[in-house]
PDB file of N, CA and C in Angstrom:
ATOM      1  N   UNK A   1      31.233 115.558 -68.904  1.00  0.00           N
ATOM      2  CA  UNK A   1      30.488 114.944 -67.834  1.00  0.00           C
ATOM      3  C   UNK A   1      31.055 113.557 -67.624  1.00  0.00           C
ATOM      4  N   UNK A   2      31.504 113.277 -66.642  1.00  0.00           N
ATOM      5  CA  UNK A   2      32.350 112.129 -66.144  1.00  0.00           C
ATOM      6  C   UNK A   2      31.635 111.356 -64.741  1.00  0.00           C
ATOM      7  N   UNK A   3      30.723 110.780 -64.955  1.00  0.00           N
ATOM      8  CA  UNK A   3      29.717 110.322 -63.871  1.00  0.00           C
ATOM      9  C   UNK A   3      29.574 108.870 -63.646  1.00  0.00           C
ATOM     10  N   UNK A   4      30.363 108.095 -64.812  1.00  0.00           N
ATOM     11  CA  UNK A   4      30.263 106.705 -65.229  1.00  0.00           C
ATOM     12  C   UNK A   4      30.896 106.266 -64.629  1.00  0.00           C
ATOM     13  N   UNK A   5      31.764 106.219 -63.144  1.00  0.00           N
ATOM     14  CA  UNK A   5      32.349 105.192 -62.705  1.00  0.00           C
ATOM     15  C   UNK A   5      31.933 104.730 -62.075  1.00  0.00           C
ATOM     16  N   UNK A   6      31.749 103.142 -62.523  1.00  0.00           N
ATOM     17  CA  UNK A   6      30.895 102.258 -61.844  1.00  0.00           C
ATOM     18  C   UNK A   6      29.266 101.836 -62.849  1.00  0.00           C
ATOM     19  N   UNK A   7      29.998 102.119 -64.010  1.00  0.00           N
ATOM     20  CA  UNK A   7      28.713 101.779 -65.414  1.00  0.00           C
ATOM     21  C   UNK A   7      28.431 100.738 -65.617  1.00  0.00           C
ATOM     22  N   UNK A   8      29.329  99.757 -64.645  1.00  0.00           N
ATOM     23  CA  UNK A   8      29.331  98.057 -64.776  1.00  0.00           C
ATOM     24  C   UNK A   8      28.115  97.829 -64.343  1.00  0.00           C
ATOM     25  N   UNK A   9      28.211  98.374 -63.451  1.00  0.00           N
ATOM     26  CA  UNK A   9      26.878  97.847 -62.428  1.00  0.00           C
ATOM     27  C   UNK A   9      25.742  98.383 -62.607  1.00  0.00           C
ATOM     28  N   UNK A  10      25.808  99.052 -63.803  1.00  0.00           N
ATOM     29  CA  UNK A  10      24.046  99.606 -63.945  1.00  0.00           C
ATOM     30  C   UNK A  10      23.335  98.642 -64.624  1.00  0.00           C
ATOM     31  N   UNK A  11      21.826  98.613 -64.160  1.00  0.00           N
ATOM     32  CA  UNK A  11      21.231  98.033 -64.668  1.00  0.00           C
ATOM     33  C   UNK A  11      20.370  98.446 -66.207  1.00  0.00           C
ATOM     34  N   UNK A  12      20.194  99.578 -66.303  1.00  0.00           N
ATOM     35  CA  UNK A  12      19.212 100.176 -67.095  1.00  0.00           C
ATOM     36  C   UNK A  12      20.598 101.550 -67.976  1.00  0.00           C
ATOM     37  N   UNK A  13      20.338 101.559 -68.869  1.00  0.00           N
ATOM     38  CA  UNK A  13      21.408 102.589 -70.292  1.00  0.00           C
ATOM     39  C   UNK A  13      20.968 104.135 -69.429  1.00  0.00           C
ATOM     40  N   UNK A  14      22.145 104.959 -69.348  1.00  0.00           N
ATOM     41  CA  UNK A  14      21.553 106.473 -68.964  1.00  0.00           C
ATOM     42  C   UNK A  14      21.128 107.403 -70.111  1.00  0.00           C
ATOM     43  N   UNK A  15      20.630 108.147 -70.068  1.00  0.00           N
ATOM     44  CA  UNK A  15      20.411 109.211 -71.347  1.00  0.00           C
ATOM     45  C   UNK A  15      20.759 110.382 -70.430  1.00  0.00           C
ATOM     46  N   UNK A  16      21.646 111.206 -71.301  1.00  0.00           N
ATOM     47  CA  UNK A  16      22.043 112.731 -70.690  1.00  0.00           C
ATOM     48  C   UNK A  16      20.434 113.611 -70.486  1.00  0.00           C
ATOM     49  N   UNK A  17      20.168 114.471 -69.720  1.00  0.00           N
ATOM     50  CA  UNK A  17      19.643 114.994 -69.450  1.00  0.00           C
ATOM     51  C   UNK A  17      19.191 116.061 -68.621  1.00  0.00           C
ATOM     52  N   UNK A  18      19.239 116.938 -68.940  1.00  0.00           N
ATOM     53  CA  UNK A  18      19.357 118.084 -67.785  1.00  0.00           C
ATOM     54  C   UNK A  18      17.938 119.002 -67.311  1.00  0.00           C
ATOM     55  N   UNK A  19      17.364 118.492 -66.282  1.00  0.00           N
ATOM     56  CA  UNK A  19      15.899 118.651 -65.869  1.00  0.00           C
ATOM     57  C   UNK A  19      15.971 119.464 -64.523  1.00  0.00           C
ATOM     58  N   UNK A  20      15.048 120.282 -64.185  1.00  0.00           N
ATOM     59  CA  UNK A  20      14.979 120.601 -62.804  1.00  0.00           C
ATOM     60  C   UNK A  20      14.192 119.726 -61.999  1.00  0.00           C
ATOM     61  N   UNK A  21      14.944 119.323 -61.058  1.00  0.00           N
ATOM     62  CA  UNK A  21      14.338 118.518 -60.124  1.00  0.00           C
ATOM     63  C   UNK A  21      14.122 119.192 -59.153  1.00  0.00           C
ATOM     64  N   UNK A  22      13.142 118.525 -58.149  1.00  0.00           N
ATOM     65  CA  UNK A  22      13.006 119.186 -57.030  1.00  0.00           C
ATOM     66  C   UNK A  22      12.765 118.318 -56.299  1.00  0.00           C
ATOM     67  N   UNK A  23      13.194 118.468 -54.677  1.00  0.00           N
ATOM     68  CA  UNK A  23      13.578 117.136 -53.993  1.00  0.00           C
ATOM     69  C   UNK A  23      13.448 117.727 -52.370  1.00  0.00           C
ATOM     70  N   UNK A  24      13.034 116.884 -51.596  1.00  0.00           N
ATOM     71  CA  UNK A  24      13.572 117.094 -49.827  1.00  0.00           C
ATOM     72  C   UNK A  24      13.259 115.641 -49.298  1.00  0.00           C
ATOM     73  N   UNK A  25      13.789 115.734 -48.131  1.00  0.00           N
ATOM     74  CA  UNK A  25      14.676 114.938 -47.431  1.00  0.00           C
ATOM     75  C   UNK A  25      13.866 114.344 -46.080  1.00  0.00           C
ATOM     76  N   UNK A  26      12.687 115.340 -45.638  1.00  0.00           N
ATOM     77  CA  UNK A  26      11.937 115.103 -44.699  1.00  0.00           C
ATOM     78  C   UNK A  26      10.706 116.314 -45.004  1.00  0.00           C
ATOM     79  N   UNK A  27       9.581 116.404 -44.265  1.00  0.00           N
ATOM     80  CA  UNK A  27       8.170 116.927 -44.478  1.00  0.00           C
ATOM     81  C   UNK A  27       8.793 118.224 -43.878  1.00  0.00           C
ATOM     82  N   UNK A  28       9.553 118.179 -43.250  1.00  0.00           N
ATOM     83  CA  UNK A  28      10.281 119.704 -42.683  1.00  0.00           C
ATOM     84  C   UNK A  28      10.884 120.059 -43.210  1.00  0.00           C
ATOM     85  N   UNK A  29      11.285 119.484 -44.345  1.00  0.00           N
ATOM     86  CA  UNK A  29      12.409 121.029 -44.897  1.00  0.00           C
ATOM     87  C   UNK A  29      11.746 121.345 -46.223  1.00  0.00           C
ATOM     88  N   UNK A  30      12.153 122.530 -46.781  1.00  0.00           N
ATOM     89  CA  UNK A  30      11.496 122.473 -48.235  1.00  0.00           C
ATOM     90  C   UNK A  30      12.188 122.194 -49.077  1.00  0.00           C
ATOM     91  N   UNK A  31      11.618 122.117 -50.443  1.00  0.00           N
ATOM     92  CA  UNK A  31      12.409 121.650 -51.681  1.00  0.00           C
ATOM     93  C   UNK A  31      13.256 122.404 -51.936  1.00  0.00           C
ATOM     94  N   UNK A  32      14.321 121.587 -52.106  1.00  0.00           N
ATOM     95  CA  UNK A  32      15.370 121.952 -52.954  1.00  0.00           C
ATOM     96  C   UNK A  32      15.327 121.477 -54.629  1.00  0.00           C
ATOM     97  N   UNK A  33      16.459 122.874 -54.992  1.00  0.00           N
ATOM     98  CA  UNK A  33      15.827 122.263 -56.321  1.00  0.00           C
ATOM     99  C   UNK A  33      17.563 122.460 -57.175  1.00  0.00           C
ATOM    100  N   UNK A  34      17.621 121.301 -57.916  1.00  0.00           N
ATOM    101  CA  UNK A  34      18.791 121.266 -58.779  1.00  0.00           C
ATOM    102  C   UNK A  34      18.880 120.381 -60.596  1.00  0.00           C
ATOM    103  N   UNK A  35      19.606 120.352 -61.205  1.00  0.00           N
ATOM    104  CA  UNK A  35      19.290 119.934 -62.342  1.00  0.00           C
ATOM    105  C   UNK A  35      20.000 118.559 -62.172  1.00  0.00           C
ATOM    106  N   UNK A  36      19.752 117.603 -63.494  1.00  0.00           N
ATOM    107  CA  UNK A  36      19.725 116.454 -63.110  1.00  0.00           C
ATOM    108  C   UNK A  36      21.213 116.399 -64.296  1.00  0.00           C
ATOM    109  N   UNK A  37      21.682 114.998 -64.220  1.00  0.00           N
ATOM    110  CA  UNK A  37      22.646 115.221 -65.601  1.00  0.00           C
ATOM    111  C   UNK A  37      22.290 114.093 -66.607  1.00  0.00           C
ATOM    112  N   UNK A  38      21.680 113.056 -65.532  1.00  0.00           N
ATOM    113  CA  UNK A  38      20.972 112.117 -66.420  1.00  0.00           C
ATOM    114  C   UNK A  38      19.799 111.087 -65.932  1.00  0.00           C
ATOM    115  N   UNK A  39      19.482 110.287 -66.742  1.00  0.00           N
ATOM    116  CA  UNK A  39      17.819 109.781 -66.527  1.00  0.00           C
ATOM    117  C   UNK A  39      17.845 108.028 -66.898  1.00  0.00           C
ATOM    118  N   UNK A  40      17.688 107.261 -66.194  1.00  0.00           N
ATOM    119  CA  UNK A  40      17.019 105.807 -66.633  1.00  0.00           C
ATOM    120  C   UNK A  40      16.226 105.249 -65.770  1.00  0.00           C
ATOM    121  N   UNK A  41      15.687 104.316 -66.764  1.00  0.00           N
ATOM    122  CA  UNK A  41      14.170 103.618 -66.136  1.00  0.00           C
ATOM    123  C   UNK A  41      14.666 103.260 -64.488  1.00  0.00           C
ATOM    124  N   UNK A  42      15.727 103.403 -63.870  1.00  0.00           N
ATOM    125  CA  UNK A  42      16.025 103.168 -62.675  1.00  0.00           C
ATOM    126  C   UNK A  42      16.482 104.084 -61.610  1.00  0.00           C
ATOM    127  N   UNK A  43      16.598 105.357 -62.473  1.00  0.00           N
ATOM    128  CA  UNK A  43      16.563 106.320 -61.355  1.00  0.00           C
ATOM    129  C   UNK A  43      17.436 107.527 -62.116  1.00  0.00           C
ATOM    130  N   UNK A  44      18.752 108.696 -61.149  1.00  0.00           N
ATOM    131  CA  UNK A  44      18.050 109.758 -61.814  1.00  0.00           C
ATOM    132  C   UNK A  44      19.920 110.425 -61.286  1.00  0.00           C
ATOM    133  N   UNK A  45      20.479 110.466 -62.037  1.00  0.00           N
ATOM    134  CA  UNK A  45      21.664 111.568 -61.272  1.00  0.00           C
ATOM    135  C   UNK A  45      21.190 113.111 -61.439  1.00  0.00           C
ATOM    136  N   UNK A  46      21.416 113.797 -59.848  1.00  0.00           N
ATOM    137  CA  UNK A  46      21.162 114.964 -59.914  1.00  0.00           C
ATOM    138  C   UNK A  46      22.579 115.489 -59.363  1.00  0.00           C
ATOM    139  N   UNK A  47      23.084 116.651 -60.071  1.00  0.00           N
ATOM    140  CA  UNK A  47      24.173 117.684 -59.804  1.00  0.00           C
ATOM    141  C   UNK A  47      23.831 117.983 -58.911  1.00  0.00           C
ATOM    142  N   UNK A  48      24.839 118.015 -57.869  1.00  0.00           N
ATOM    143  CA  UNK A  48      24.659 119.200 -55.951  1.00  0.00           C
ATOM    144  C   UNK A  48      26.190 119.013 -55.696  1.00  0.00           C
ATOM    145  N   UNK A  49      26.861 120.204 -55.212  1.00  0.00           N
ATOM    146  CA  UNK A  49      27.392 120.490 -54.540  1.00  0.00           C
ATOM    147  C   UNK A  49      27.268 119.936 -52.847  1.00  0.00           C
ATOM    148  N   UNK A  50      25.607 119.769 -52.323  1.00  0.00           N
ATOM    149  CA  UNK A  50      25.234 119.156 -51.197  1.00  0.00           C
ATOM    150  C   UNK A  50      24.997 117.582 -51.048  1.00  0.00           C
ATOM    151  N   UNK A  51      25.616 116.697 -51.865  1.00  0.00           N
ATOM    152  CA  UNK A  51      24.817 115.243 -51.665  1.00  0.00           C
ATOM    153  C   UNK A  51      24.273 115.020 -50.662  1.00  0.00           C
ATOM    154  N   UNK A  52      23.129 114.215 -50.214  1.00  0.00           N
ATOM    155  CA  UNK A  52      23.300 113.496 -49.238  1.00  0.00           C
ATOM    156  C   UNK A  52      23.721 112.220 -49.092  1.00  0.00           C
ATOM    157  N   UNK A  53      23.989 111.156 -48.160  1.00  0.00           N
ATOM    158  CA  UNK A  53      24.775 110.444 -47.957  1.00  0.00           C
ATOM    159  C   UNK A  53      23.934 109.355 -48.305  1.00  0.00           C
ATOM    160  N   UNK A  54      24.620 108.214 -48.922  1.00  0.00           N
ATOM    161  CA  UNK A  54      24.296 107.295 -49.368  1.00  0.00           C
ATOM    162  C   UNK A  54      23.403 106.073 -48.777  1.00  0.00           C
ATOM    163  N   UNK A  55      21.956 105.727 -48.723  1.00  0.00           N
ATOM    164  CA  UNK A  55      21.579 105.438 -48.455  1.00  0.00           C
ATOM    165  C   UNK A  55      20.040 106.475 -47.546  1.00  0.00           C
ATOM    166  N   UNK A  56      20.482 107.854 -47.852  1.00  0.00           N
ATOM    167  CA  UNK A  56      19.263 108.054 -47.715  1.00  0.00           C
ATOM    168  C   UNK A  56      18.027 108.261 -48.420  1.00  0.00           C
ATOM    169  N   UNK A  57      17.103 108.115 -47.768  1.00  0.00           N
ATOM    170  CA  UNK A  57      15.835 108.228 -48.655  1.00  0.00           C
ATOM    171  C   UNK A  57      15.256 110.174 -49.147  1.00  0.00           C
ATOM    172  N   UNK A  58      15.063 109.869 -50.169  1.00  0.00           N
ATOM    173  CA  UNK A  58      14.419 111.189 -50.583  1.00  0.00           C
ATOM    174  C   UNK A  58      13.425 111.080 -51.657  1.00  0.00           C
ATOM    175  N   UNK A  59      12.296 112.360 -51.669  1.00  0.00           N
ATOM    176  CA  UNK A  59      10.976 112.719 -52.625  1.00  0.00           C
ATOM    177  C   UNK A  59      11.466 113.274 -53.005  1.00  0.00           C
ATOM    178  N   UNK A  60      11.190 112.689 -54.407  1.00  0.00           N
ATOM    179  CA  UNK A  60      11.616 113.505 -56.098  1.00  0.00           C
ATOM    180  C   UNK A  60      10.480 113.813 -56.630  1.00  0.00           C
ATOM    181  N   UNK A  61      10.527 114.967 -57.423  1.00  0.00           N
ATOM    182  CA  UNK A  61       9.359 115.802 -58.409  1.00  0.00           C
ATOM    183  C   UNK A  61       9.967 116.430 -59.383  1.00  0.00           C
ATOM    184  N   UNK A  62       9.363 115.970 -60.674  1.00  0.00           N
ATOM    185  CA  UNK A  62       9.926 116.995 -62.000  1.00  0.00           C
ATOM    186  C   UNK A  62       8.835 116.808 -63.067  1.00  0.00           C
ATOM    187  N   UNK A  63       9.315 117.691 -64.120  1.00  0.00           N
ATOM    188  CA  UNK A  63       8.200 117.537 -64.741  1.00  0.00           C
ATOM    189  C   UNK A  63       8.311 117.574 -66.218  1.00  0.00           C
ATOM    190  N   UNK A  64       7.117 116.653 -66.824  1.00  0.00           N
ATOM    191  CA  UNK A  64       7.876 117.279 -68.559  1.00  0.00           C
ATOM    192  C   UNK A  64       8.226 118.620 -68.693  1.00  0.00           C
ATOM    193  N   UNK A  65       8.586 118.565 -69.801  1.00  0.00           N
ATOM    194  CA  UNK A  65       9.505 119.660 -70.325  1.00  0.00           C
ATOM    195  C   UNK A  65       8.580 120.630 -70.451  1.00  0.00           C
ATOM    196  N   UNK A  66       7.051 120.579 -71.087  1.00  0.00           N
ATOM    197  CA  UNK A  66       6.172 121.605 -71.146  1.00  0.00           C
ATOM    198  C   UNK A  66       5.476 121.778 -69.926  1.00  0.00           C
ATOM    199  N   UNK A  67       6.177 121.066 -68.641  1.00  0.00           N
ATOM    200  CA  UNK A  67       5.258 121.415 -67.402  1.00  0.00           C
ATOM    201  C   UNK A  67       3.946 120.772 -67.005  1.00  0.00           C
ATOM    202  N   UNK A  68       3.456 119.977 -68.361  1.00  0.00           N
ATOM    203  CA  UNK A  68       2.680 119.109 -67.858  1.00  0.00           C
ATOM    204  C   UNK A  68       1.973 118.297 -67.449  1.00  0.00           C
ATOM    205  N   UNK A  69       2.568 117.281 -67.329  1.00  0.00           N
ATOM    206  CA  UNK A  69       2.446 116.334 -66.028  1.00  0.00           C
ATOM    207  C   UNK A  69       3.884 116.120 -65.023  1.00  0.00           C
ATOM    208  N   UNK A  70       3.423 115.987 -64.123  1.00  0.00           N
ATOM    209  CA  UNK A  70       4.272 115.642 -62.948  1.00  0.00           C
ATOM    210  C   UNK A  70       4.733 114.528 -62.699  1.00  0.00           C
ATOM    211  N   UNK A  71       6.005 114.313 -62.261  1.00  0.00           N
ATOM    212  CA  UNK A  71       6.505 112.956 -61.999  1.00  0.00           C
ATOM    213  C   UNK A  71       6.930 112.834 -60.558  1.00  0.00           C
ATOM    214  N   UNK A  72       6.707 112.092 -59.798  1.00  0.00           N
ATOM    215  CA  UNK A  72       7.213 112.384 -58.673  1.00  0.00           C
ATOM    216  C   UNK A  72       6.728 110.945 -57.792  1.00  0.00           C
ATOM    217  N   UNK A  73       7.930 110.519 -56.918  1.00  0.00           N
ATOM    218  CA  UNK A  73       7.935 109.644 -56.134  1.00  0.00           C
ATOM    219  C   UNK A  73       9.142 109.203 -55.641  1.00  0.00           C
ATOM    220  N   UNK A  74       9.539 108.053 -54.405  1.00  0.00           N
ATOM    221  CA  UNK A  74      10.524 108.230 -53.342  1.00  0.00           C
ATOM    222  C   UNK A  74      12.086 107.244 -54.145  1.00  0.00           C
ATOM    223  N   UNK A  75      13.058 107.896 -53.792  1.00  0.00           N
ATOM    224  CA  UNK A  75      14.216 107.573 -54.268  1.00  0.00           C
ATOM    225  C   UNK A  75      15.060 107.295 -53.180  1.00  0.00           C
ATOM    226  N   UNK A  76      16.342 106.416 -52.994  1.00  0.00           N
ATOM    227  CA  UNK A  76      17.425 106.169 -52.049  1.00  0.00           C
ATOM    228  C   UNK A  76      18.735 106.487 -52.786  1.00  0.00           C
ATOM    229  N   UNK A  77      19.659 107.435 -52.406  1.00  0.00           N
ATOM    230  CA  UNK A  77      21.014 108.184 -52.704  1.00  0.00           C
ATOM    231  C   UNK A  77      21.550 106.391 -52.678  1.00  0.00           C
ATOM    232  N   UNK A  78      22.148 105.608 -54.077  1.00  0.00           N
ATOM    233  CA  UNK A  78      23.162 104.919 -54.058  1.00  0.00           C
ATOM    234  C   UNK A  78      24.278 105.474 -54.408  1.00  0.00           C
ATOM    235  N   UNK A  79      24.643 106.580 -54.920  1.00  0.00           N
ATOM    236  CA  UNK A  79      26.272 106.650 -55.590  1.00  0.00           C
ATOM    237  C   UNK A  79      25.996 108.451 -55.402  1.00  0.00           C
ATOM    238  N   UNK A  80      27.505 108.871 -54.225  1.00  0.00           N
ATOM    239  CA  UNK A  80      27.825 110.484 -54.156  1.00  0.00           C
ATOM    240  C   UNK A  80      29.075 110.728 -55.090  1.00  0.00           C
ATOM    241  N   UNK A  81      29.133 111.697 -55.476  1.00  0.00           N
ATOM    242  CA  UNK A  81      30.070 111.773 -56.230  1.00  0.00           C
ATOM    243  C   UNK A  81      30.669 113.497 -55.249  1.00  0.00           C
ATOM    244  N   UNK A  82      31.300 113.721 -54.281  1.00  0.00           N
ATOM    245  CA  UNK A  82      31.459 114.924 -53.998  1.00  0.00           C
ATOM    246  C   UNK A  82      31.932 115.671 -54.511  1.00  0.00           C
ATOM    247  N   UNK A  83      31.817 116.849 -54.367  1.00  0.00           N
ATOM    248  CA  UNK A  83      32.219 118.421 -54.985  1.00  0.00           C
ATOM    249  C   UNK A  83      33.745 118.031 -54.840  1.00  0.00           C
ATOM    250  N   UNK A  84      34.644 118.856 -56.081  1.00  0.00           N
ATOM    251  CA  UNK A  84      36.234 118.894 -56.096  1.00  0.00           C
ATOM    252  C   UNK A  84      36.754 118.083 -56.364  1.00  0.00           C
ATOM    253  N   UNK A  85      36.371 116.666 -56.849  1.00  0.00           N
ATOM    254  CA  UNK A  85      36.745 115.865 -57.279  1.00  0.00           C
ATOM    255  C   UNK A  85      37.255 115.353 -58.678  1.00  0.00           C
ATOM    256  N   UNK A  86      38.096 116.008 -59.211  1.00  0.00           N
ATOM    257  CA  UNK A  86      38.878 116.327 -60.794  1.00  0.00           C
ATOM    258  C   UNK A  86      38.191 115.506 -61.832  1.00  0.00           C
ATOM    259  N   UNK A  87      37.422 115.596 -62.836  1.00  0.00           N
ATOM    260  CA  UNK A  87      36.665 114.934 -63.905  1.00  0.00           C
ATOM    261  C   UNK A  87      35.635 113.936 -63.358  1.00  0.00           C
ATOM    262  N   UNK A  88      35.019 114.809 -62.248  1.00  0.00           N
ATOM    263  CA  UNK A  88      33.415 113.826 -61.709  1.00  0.00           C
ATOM    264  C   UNK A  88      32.582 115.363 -61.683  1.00  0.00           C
ATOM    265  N   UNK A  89      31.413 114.870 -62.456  1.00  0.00           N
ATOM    266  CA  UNK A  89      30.114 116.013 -61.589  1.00  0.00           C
ATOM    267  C   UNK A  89      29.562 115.810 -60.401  1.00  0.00           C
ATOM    268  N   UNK A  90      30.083 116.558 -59.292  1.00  0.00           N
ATOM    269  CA  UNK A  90      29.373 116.493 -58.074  1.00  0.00           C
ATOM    270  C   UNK A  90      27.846 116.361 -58.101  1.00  0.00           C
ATOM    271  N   UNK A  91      27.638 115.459 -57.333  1.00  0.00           N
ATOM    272  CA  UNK A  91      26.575 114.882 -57.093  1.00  0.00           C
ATOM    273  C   UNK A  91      25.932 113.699 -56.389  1.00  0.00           C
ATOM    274  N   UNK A  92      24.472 113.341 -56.927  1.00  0.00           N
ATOM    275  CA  UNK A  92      24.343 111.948 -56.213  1.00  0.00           C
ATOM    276  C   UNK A  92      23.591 111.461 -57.507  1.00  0.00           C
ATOM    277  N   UNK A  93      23.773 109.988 -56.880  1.00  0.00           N
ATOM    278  CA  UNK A  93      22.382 109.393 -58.037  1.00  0.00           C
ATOM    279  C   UNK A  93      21.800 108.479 -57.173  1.00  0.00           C
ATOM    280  N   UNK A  94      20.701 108.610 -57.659  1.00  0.00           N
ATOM    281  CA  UNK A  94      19.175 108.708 -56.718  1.00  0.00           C
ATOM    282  C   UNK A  94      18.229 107.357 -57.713  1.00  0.00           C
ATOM    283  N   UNK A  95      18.136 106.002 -56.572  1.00  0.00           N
ATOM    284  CA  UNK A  95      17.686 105.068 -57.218  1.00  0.00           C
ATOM    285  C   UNK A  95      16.213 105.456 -57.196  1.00  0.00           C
ATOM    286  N   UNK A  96      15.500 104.801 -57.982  1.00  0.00           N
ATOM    287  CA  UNK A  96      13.801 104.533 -57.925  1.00  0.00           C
ATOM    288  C   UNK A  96      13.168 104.020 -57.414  1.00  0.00           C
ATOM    289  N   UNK A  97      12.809 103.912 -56.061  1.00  0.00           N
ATOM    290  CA  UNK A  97      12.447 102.939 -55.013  1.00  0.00           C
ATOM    291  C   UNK A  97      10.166 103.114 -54.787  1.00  0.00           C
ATOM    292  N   UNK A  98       9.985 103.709 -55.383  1.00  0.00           N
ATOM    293  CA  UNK A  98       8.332 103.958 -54.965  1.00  0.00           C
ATOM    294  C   UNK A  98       7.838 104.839 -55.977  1.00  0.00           C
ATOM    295  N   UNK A  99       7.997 104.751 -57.042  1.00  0.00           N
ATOM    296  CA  UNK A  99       7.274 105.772 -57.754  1.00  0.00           C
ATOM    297  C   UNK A  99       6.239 104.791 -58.377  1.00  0.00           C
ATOM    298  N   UNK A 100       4.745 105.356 -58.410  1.00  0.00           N
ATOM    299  CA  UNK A 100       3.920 104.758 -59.258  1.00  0.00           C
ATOM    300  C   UNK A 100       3.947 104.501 -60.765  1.00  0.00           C
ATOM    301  N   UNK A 101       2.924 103.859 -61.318  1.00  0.00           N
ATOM    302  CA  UNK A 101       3.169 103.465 -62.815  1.00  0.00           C
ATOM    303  C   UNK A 101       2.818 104.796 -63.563  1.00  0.00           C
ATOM    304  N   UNK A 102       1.964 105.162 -63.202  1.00  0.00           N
ATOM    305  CA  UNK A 102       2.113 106.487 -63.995  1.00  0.00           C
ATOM    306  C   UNK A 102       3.426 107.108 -64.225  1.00  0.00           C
ATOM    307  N   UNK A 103       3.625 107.789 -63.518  1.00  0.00           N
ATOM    308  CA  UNK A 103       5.093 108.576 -63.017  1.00  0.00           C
ATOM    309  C   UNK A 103       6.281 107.339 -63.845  1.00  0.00           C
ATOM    310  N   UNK A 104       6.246 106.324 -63.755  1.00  0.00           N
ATOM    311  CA  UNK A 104       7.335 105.464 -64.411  1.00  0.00           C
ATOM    312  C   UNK A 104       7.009 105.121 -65.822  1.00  0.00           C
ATOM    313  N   UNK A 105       5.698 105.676 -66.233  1.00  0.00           N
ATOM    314  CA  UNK A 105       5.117 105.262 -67.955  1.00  0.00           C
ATOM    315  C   UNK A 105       5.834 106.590 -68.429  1.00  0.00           C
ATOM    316  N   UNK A 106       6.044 107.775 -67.306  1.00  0.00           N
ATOM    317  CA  UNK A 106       6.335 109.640 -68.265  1.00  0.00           C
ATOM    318  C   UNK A 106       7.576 108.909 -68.318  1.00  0.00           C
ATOM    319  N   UNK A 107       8.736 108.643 -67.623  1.00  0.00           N
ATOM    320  CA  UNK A 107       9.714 108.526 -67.423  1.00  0.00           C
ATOM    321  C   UNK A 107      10.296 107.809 -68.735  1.00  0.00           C
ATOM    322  N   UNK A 108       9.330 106.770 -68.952  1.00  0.00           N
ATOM    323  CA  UNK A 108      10.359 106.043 -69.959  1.00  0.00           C
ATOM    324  C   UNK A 108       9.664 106.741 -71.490  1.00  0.00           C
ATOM    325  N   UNK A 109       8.294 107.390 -71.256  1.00  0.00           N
ATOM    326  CA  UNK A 109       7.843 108.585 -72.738  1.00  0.00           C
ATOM    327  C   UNK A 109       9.386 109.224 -72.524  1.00  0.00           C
ATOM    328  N   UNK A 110       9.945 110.061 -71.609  1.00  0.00           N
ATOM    329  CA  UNK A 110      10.932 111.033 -71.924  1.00  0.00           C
ATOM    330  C   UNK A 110      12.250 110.280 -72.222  1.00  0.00           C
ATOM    331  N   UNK A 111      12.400 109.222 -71.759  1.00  0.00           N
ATOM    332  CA  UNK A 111      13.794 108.622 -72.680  1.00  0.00           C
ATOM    333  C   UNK A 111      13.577 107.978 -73.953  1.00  0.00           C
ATOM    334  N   UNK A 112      12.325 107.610 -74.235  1.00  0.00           N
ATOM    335  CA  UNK A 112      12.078 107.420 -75.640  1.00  0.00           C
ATOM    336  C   UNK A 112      11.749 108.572 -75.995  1.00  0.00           C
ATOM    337  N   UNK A 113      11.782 109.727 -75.684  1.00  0.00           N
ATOM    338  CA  UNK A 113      11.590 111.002 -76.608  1.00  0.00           C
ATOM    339  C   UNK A 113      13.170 111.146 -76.784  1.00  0.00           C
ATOM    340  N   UNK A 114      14.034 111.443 -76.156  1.00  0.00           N
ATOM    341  CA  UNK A 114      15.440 111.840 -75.873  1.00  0.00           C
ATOM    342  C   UNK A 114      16.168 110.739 -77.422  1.00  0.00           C
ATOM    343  N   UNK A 115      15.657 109.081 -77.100  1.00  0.00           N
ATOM    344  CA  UNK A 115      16.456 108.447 -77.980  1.00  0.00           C
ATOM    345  C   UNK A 115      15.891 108.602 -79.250  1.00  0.00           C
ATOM    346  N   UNK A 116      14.552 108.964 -79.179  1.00  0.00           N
ATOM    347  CA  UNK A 116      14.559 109.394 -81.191  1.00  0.00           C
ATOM    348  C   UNK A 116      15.137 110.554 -81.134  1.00  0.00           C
ATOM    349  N   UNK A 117      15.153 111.508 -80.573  1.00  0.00           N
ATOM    350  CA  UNK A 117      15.878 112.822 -81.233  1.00  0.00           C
ATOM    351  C   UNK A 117      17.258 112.476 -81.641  1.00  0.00           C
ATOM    352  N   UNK A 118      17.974 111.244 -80.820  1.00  0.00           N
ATOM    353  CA  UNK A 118      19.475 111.300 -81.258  1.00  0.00           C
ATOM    354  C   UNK A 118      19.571 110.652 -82.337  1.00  0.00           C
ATOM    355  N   UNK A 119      18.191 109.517 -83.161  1.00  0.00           N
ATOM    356  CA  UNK A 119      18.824 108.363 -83.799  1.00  0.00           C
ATOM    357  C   UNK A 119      17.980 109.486 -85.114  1.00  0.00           C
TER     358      UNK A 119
END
């Protein structure tokens, strides 16, 4: 997984992670749904073959791992990584622009779950 170019500029450490997300783009279309590759307190790379283009806005939903509680709130595409591109996972990563405190208290439970399992 080769997703780090441009690791300078992050603000927040990623943790690998591979989640189903589910996501759309406007109240008219329905969710799409794809896995993520990784997770920080600032937002969220999801694998697609489809990015959308940088700077748009999109509703994100996922959920713990046992299904339950829900996380979900609005994100903006900063970084595409397109399909075919030799040692990148196609994709986008999707900043954190509106999610409530709830939804941002699971978020950082699941990367402090992720970093004790590794240490």
């Amino acid at each position: 997984m080769s997703d780090s170019d441009g690791s300078e500029k992050r603000r927040f450490p990623r943790t690998p992670l591979s989640i189903l997300v589910q996501y759309r783009f406007n109240t008219f279309e329905d969710f799409l749904a794809e896995y993520s590759v990784n997770l920080s307190m600032g937002g969220i790379f999801i694998r697609t073959d489809e990015p959308r283009e940088e700077g748009s806005v999109i509703y994100l939903q996922f959920t713990l791992a046992d299904g339950s509680r829900l996380i979900e709130g609005m994100g903006r595409v900063v970084r595409v990584n397109p399909p075919g591109v030799k040692g990148r996972v196609a994709g986008m990563g999707v900043e954190f622009v509106n999610f409530d405190d709830e939804s941002m208290a699971l978020v950082e439970e699941i990367l402090a779950s992720r970093q004790a399992k590794k240490n």
